[in-house]
Protein backbone atom coordinates (compact mmCIF):
# COMPACT_ATOMS: atom_id res chain seq x y z
CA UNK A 1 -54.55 54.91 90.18
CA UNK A 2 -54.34 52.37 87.30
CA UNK A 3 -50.25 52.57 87.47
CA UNK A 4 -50.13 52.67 90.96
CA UNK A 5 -52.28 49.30 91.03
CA UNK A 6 -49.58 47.72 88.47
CA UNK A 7 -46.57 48.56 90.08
CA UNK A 8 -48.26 46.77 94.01
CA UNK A 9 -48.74 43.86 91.56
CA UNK A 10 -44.87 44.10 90.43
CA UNK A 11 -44.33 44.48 94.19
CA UNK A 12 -45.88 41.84 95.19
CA UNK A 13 -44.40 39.59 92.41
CA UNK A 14 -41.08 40.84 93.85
CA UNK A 15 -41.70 40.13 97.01
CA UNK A 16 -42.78 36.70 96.46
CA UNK A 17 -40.07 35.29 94.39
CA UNK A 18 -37.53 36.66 96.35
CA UNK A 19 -38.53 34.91 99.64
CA UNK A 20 -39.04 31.91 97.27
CA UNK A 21 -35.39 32.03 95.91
CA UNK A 22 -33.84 33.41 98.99
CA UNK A 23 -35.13 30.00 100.87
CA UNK A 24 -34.29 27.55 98.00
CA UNK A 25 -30.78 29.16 97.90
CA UNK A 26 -30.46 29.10 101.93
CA UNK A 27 -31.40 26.10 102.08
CA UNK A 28 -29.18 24.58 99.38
CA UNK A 29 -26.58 26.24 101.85
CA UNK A 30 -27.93 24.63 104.85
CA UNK A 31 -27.59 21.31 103.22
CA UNK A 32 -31.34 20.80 104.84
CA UNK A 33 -32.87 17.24 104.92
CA UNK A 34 -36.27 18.96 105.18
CA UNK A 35 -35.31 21.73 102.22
CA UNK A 36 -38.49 20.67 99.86
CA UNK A 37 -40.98 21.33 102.82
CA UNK A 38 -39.44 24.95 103.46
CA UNK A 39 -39.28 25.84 99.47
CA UNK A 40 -42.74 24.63 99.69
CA UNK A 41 -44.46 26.40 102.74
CA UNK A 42 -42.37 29.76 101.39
CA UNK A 43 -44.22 29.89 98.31
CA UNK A 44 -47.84 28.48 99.22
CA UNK A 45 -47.67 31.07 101.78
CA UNK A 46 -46.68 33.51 99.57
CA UNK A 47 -49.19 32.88 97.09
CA UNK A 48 -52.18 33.09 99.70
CA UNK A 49 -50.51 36.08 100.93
CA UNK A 50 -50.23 37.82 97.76
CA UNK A 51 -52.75 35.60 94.94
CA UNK A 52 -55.25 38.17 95.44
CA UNK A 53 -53.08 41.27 94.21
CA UNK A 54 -50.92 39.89 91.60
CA UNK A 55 -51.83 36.34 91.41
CA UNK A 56 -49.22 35.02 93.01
CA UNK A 57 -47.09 33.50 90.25
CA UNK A 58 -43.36 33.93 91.22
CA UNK A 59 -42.05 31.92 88.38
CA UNK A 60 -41.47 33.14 84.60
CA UNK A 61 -42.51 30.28 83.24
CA UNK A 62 -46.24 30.11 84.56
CA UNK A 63 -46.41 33.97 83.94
CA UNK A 64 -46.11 33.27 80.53
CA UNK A 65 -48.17 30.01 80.31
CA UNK A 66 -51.18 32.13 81.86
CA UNK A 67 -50.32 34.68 78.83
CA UNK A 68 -50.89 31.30 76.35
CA UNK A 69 -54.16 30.80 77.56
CA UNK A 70 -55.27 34.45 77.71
CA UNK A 71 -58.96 33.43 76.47
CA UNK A 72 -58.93 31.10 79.67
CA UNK A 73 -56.80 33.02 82.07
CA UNK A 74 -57.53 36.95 81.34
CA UNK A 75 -53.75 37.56 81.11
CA UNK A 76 -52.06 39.41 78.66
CA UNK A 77 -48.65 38.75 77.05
CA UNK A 78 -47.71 42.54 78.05
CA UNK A 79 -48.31 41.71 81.90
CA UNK A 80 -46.59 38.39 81.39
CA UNK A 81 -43.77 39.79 80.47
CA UNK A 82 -43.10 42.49 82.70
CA UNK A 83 -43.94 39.70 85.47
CA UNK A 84 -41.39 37.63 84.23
CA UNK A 85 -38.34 40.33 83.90
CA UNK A 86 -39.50 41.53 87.83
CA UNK A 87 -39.30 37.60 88.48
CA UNK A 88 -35.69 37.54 87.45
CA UNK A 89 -35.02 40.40 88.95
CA UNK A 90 -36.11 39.61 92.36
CA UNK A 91 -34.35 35.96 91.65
CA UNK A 92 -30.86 38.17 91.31
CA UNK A 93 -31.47 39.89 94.19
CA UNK A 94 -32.54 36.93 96.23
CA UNK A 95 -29.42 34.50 95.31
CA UNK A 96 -26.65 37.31 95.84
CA UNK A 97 -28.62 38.06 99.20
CA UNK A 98 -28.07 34.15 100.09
CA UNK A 99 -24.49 34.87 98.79
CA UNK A 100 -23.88 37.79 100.45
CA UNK A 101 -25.60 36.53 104.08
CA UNK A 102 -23.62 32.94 104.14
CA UNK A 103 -20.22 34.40 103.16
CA UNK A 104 -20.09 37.69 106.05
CA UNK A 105 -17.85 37.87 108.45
CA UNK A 106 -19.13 41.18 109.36
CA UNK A 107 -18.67 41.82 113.69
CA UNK A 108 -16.35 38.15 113.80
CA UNK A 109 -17.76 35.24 114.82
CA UNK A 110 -20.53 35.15 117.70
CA UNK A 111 -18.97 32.49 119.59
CA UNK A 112 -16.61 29.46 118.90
CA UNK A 113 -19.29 27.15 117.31
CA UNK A 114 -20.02 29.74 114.89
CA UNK A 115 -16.23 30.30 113.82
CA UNK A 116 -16.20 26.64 112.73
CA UNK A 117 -19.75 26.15 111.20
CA UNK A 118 -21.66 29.36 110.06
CA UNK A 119 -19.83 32.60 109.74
CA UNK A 120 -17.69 33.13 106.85
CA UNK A 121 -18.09 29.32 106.11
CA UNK A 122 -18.40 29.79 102.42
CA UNK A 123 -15.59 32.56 100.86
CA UNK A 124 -16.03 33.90 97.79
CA UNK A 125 -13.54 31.91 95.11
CA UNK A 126 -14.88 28.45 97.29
CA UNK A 127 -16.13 26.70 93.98
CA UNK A 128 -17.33 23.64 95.80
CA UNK A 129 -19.98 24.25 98.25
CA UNK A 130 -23.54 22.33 96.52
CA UNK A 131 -25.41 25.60 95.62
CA UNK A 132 -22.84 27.06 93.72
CA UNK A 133 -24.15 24.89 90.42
CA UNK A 134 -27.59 24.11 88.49
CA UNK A 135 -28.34 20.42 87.42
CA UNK A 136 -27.45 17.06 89.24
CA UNK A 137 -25.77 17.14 92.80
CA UNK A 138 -22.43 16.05 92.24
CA UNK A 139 -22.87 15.08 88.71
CA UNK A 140 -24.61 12.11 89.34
CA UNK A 141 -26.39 11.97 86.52
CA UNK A 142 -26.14 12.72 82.64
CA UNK A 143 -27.76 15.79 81.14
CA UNK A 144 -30.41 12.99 79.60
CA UNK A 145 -31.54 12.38 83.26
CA UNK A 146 -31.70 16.07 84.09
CA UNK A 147 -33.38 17.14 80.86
CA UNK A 148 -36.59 14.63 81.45
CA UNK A 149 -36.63 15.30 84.90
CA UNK A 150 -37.03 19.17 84.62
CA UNK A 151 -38.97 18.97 81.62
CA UNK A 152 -41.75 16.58 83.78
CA UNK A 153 -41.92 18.03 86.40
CA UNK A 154 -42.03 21.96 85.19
CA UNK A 155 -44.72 20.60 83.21
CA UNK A 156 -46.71 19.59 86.34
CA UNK A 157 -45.92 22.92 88.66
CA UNK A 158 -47.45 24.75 85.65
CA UNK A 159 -50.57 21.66 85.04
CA UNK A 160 -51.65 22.00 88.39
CA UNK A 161 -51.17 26.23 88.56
CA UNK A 162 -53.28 26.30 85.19
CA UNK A 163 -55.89 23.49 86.70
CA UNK A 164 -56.47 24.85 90.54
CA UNK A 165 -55.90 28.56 89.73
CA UNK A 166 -58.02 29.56 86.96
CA UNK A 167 -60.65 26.89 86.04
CA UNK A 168 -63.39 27.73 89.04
CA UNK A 169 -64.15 24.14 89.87
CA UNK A 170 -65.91 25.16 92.94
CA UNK A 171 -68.59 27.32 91.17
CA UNK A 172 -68.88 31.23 90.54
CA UNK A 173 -70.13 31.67 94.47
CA UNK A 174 -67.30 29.18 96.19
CA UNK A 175 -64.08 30.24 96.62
CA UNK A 176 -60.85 27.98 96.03
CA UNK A 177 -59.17 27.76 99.39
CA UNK A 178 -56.45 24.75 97.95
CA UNK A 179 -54.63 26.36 95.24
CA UNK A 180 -51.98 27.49 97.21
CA UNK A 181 -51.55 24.13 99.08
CA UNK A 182 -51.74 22.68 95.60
CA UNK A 183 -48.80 24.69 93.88
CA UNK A 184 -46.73 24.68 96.90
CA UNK A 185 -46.81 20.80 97.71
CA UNK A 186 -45.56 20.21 93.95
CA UNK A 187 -42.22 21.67 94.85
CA UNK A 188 -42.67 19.11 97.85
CA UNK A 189 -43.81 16.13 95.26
CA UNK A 190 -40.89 16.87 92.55
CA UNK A 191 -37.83 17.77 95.02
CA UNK A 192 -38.51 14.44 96.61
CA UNK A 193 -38.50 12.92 93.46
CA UNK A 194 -35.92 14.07 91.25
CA UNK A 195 -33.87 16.14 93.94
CA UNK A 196 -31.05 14.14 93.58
CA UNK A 197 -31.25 14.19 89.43
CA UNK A 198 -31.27 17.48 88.38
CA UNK A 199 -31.71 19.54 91.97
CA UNK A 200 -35.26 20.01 90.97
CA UNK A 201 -35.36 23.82 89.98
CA UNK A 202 -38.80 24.15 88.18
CA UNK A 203 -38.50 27.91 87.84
CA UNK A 204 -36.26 30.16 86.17
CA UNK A 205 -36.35 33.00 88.24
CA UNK A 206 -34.95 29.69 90.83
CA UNK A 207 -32.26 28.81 88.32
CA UNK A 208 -31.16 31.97 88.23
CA UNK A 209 -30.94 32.52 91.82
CA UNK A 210 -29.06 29.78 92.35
CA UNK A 211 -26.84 30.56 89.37
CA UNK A 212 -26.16 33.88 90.60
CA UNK A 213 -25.39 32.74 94.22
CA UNK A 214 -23.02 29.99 92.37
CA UNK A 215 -21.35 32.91 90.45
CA UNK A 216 -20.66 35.21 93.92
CA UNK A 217 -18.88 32.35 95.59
CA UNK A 218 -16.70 30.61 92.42
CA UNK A 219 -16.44 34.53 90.54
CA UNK A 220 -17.48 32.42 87.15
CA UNK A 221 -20.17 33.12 85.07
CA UNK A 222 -22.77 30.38 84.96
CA UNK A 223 -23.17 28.80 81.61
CA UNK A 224 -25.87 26.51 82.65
CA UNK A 225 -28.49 28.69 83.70
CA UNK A 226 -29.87 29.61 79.89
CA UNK A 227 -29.94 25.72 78.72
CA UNK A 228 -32.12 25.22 82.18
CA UNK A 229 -34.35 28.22 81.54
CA UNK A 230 -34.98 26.25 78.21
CA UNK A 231 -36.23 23.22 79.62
CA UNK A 232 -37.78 24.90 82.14
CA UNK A 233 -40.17 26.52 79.47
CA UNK A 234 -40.47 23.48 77.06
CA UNK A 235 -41.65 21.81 79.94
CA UNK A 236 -44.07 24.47 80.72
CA UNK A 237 -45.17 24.37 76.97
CA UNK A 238 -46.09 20.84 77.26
CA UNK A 239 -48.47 21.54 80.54
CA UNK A 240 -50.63 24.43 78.01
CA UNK A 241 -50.83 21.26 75.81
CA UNK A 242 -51.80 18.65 78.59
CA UNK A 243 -54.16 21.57 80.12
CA UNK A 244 -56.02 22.00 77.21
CA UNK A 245 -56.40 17.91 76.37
CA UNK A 246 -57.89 17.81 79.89
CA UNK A 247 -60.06 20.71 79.88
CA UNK A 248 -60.90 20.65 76.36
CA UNK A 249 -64.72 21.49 77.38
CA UNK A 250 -63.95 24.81 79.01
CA UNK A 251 -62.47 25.95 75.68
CA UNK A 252 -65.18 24.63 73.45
CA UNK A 253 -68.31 26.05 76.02
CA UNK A 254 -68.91 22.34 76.57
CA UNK A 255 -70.86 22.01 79.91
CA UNK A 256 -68.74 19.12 80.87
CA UNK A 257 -65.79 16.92 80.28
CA UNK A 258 -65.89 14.27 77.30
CA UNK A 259 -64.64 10.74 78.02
CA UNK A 260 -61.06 11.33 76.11
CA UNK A 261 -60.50 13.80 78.24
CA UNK A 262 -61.05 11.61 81.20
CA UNK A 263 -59.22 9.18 80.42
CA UNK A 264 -56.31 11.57 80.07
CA UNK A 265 -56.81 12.61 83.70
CA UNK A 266 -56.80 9.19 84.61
CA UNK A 267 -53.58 8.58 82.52
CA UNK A 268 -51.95 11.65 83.46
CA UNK A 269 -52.76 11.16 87.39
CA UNK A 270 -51.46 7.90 87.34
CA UNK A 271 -48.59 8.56 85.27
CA UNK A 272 -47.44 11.50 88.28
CA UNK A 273 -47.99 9.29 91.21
CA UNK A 274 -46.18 6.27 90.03
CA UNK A 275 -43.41 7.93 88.83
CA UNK A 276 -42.76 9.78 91.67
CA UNK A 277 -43.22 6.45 93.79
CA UNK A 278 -40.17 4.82 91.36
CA UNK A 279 -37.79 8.09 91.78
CA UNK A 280 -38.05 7.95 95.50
CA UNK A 281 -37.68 4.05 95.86
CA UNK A 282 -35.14 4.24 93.86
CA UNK A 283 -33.13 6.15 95.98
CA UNK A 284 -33.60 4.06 98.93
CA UNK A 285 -30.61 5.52 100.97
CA UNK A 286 -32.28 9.01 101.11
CA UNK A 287 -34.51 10.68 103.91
CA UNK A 288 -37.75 8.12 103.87
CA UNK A 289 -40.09 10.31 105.57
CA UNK A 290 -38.78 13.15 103.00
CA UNK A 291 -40.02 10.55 99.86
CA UNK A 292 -43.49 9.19 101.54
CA UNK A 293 -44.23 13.32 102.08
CA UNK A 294 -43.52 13.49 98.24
CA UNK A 295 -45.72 10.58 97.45
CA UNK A 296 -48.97 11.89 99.37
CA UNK A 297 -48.06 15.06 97.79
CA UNK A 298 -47.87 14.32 94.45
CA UNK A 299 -51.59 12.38 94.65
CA UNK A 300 -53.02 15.31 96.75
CA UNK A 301 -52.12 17.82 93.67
CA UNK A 302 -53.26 15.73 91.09
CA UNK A 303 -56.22 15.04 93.12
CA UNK A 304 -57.06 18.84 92.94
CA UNK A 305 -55.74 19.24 89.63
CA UNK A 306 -58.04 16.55 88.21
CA UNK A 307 -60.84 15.99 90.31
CA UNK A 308 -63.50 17.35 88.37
CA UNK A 309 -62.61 16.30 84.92
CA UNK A 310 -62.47 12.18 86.05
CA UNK A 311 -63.14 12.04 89.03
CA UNK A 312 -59.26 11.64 90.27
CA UNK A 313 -59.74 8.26 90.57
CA UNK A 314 -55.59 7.19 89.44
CA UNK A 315 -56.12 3.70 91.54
CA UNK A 316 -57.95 0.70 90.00
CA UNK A 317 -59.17 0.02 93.74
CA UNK A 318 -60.81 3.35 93.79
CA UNK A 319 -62.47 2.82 90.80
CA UNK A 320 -63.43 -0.52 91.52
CA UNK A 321 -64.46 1.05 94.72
CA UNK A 322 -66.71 3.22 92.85
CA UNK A 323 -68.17 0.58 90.53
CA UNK A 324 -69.38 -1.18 93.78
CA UNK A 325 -71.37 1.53 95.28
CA UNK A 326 -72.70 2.41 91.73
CA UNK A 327 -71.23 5.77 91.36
CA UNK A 328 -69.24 4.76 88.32
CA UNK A 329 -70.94 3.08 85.34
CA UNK A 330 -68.92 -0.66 84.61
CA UNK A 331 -67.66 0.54 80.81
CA UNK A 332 -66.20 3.54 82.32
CA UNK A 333 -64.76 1.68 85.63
CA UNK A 334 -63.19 -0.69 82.77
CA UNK A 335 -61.75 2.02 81.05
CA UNK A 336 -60.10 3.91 84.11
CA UNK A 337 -57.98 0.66 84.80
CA UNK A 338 -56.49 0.30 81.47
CA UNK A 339 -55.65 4.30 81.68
CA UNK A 340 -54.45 3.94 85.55
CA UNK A 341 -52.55 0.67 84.25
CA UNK A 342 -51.06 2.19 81.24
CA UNK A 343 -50.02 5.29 82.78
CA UNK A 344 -47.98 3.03 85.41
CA UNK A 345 -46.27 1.05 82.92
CA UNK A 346 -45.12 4.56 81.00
CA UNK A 347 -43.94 5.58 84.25
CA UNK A 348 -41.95 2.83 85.20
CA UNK A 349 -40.57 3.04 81.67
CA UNK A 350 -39.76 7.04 82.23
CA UNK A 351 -38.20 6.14 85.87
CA UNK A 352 -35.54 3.33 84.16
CA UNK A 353 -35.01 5.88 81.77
CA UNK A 354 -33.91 8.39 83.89
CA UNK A 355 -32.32 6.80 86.34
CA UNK A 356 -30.20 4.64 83.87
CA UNK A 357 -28.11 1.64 85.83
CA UNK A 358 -28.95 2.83 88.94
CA UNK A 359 -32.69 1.12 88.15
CA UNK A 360 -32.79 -1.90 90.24
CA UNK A 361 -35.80 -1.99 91.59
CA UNK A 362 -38.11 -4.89 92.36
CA UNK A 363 -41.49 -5.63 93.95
CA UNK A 364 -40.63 -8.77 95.56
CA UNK A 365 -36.92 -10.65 94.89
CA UNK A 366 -35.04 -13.54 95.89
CA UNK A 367 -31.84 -11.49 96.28
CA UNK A 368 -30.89 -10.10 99.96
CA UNK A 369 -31.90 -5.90 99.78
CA UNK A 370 -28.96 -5.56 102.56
CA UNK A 371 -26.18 -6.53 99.52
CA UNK A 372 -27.31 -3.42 98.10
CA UNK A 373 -27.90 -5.78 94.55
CA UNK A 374 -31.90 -4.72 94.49
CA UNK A 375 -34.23 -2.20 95.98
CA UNK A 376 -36.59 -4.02 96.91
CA UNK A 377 -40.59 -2.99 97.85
CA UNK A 378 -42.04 -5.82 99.60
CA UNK A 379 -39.59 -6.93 102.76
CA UNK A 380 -42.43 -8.88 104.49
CA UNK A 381 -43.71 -12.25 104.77
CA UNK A 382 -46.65 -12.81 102.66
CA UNK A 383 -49.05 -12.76 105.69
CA UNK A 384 -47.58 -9.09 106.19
CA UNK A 385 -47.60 -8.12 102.61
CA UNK A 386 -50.99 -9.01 102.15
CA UNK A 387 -52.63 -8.05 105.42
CA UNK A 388 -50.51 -4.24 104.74
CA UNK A 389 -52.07 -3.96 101.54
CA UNK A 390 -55.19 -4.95 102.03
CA UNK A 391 -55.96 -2.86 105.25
CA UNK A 392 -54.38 0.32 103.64
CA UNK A 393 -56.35 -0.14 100.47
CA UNK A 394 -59.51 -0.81 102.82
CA UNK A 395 -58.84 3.00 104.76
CA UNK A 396 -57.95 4.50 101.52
CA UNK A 397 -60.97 3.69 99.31
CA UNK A 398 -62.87 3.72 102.56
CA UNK A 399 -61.69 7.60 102.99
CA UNK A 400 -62.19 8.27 99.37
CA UNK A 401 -66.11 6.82 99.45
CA UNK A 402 -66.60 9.15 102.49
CA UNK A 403 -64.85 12.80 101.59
CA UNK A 404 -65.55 12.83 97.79
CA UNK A 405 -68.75 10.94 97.43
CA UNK A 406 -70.98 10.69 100.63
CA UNK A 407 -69.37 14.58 101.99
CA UNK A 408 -69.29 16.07 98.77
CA UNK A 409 -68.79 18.87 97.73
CA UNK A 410 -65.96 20.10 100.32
CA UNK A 411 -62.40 21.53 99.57
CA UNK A 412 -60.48 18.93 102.10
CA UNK A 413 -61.08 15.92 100.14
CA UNK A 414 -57.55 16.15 97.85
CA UNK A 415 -55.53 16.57 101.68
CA UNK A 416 -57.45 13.71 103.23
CA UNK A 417 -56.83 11.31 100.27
CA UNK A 418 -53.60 11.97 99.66
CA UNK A 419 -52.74 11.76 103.91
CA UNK A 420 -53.68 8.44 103.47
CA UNK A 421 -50.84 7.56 101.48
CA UNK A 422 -48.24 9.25 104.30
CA UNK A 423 -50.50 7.36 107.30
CA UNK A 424 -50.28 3.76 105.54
CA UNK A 425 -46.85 4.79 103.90
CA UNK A 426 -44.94 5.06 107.09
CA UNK A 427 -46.95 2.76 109.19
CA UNK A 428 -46.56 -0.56 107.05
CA UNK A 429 -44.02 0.64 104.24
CA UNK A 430 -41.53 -1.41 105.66
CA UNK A 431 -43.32 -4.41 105.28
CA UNK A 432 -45.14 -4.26 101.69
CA UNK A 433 -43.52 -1.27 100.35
CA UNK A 434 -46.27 0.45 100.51
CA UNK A 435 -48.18 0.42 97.13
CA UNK A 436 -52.25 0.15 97.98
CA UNK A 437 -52.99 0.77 94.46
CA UNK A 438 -52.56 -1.95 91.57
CA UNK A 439 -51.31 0.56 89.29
CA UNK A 440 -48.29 0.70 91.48
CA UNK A 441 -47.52 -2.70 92.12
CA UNK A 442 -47.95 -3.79 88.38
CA UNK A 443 -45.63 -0.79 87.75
CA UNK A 444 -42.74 -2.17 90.35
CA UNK A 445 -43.19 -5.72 89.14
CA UNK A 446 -42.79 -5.04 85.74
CA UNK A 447 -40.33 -2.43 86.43
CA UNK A 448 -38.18 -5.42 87.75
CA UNK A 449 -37.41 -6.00 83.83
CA UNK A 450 -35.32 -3.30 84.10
CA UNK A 451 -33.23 -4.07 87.36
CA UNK A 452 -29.71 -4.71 85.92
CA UNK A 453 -28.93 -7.42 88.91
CA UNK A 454 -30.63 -9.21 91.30
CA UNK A 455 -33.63 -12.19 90.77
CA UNK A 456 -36.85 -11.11 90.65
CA UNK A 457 -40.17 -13.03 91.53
CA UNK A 458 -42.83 -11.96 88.80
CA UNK A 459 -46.35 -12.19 89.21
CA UNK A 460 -46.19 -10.75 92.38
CA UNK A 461 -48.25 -8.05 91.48
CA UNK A 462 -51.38 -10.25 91.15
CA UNK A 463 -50.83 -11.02 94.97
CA UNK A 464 -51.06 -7.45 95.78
CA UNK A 465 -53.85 -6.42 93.19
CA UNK A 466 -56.18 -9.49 94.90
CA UNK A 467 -55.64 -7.72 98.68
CA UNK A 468 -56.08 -4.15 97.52
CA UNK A 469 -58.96 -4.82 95.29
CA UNK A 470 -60.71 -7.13 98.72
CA UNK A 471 -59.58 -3.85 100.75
CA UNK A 472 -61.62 -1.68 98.06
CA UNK A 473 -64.02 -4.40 98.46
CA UNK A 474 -64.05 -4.00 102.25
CA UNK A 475 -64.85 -0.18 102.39
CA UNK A 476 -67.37 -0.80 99.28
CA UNK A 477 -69.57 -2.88 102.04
C-alpha cells in the first residue's frame, strides 16, 4: 500500500506539471496577450486538484525548498528529490507535446484559415518562432536584467508557497482555502512584471519545457536552460532565508512574531508591490489591463503571505488607517512607514537597475508623455490627481478596516484588498497613475532621478501622500 501511495503522489506531480508546462509552452506559441492568467489558473487549479495527494508542488525548486525546511514542512530530501526528477520529466514530456501539437500537419489543413495560421505553422528547423528560447524576448535585455529578475521573483513563488502552504495561519481546526489562489496569482504578479525581461520562467521543470520545445523546432541543443535552472534555485535559496527572517517564531516555539520580524514583512511587502508597479509602468506600451491584474496580484499574495506576521499593512495609509481606529499602537504605526518607505525606495532602485536606459519614469513631468521622452504616472490636472487618490485611498483603507479588522477572521480578506487595487487601477489610472499608497508615489517621484530624459517636477509625492493619507483619514471616521 505504502508504494502504491508514493507512486499516485509521483502521478499526481506528473500530472500537474505537465498541464503547467504544456500551457506556458502553448501559450508562448499562441503569442497570448492574456498568457499569465492561463499559466496561472492551470496551476492554482492544479494544485487544489491535486494539494491534497502530493502537495501540489509542480516545480523543482519548491520541492526542494520544502526539503530545507523539513523541521517546518515534514518533507524529506529523499521525496524532494524524486519529486523534482518526475518534475523534469513531465516538463520534457509537456514541451515536446507543445512541439509536437503546433508543428502537425497530420489529416492537411481543416480549412483555408487554418493552412495560413495554425497547422504546420511552426516546422521543425524554424529557429525563430518566440518559444523556441529561455531569457529575454528578443534579447531585449542583458543577462544582468534577466538574472535579478528571475532570481526575485523565484524567490517570491517559493516565499509565498513556504508562507500560505505550510505555516497553518488559520488554526489547527480551519482549513486554508487561498493557497492555491495565492501560488497561482504569483505567476500572474511576476509575468506581468518582468515578462518582457527574462520571459518570467520561475520553475525549472518550465525552463526546461520550453527549452525542449525550443530544441524540437531549431534541432539545437539548448545551452541556456542549466544557467536558468541556477538562478532559478539561488533565487529559491534566498526565499528559505526570507521565510525564516519572517517566521522566525515558528522555528524558535515563539507564540508569536517579534517586531524585527515585522518589520521585515512590512519591508518585504512593500518592496514586491512597488516593484512590480515600476516594471509594469515602465513598459507603458504593453497590455494595461494585463499590468493592473499583476499589481492587485502581487498585493493579494503578499497579503496572504504576510498577514499574520505584520499585519500586511505595505501602505502608510493603511497603517495610518490603523493608528486612527486604535488597532495599531503609534511607535509601531511609526515604524511600518519607514519599512513601507524604505522598501519603496529599494524597489525603485532594483526597477532602474533592471531596466537600465529604458528607466524613464516619472510621477508628474513637464515633458509631453506622447514624445515617448517620459513615462509618466500622473496625466491629470491636479483637481483629478488629487480627488483619484484620495477617493481610492478612502475605498481601500475603508475595505481594509472592514474585511481584516471589523470581519475578522475570514479567508477573503487578501482577494478583497488586493481587488481594490484593479477597481481604482482601471477606473482612475489614467488620471493619477494610480498609486493610493505613499510608498508608491515617493517611490515614482524619486524614481524620476533615474529617468535618463525628460523634466521632472519633484515633490510631487507630498501632493499625493496629503490626499491618500485624508482618504485613510476618511474611512478612519
Amino acid at each position: 500500500m505504502a508504494v502504491k501511495y508514493k507512486f499516485r503522489k509521483l502521478g499526481a506531480e506528473f500530472i500537474g506539471t505537465f498541464t503547467l508546462v504544456f500551457t506556458a509552452c502553448n501559450d508562448n506559441m499562441a503569442k497570448s496577450q492574456m498568457a499569465s492568467l492561463s499559466v496561472a489558473a492551470s496551476l492554482m487549479v492544479m494544485i487544489y486538484a491535486l494539494g491534497s495527494v502530493s502537495g501540489g508542488h509542480f516545480n523543482p525548486a519548491v520541492s526542494l525548498r520544502l526539503a530545507e525546511c523539513s523541521g517546518h514542512g515534514d518533507f524529506p530530501i529523499g521525496q524532494a528529490v524524486v519529486y523534482a526528477a518526475t518534475q523534469l520529466c513531465a516538463g520534457l514530456a509537456a514541451g515536446f507535446s507543445s512541439a509536437l501539437l503546433w508543428s502537425s500537419i497530420v489529416g492537411g489543413p481543416s480549412s483555408t484559415l487554418a493552412s495560413n495560421t495554425t497547422a504546420g505553422l511552426v516546422q521543425a528547423g524554424n529557429s525563430s518562432h518566440p518559444a523556441v528560447a529561455l531569457g529575454s524576448p528578443g534579447n531585449a535585455y542583458g543577462a544582468g536584467s534577466i538574472i535579478g529578475c528571475e532570481l526575485i521573483y523565484t524567490a517570491l513563488l517559493v516565499f509565498v508557497v513556504l508562507n500560505v502552504a505550510t505555516c497553518g495561519d488559520e488554526g489547527k481546526k480551519e482549513r486554508n482555502y487561498y493557497f492555491g489562489l495565492s501560488i497561482g496569482f504569483v505567476i500572474v504578479a511576476g509575468a506581468s512584471a518582468i515578462g518582457s525581461v527574462s520571459g518570467c520562467s520561475l520553475n525549472p521543470a518550465v525552463s526546461f519545457g520550453v527549452a525542449a520545445s525550443g530544441a524540437a523546432f531549431a534541432r539545437k541543443a539548448p545551452t541556456s536552460w542549466m544557467a536558468f535552472n541556477f538562478l532559478l534555485y539561488a533565487g529559491s535559496a534566498a526565499a528559505v532565508v526570507l521565510f525564516m527572517c519572517c517566521r522566525r517564531h515558528l522555528f524558535d516555539d515563539e507564540p508569536r512574531p517579534s517586531m524585527a520580524s515585522k518589520l521585515m514583512s512590512e519591508f518585504l511587502g512593500t518592496f514586491v508591490l512597488v516593484l512590480t508597479v515600476c516594471l509594469v509602468v515602465v513598459q507603458a506600451s504593453a497590455s494595461p489591463l494585463d499590468g493592473v491584474v499583476g499589481i492587485a496580484a502581487s498585493l493579494m499574495v503578499m497579503i496572504y503571505s504576510l498577514g499574520a506576521v505584520s499585519g500586511a499593512n505595505f501602505n502608510p495609509a493603511v497603517s495610518v488607517g490603523l493608528l486612527l481606529i486604535g488597532e495599531l499602537p503609534c511607535l509601531d504605526c511609526v515604524t511600518y512607514v519607514l519599512s513601507q518607505l524604505l522598501g519603496g525606495m529599494v524597489a525603485v532602485g532594483s526597477a532602474a537597475a533592471i531596466t537600465g536606459d529604458r528607466w524613464r519614469v516619472v510621477l508628474v513631468s513637464d515633458a509631453d508623455p506622447r514624445l515617448g521622452k517620459v513615462v509618466q504616472a500622473g496625466k491629470g490636472s491636479w483637481g483629478s490627481l488629487v480627488g483619484s487618490e484620495l477617493f481610492c485611498t478612502f475605498v481601500l483603507v475603508f475595505v481594509v478596516l472592514n474585511v481584516a479588522v471589523r470581519d475578522a477572521p475570514n479567508q477573503y480578506y487578501g482577494l478583497a484588498i488586493g481587488f481594490v487595487i484593479l477597481a481604482g487601477g482601471v477606473a482612475v489610472g489614467g488620471l493619477s497613475g494610480g498609486c493610493f499608497n505613499p510608498a508608491v508615489s515617493f517611490a515614482l517621484d524619486f524614481g524620476g532621478i533615474f529617468a535618463v530624459s525628460g523634466p521632472n517636477k519633484f515633490g510631487t509625492s507630498l501632493v499625493y501622500a496629503v490626499a491618500e493619507l485624508a482618504g485613510a483619514a476618511l474611512a478612519a471616521g
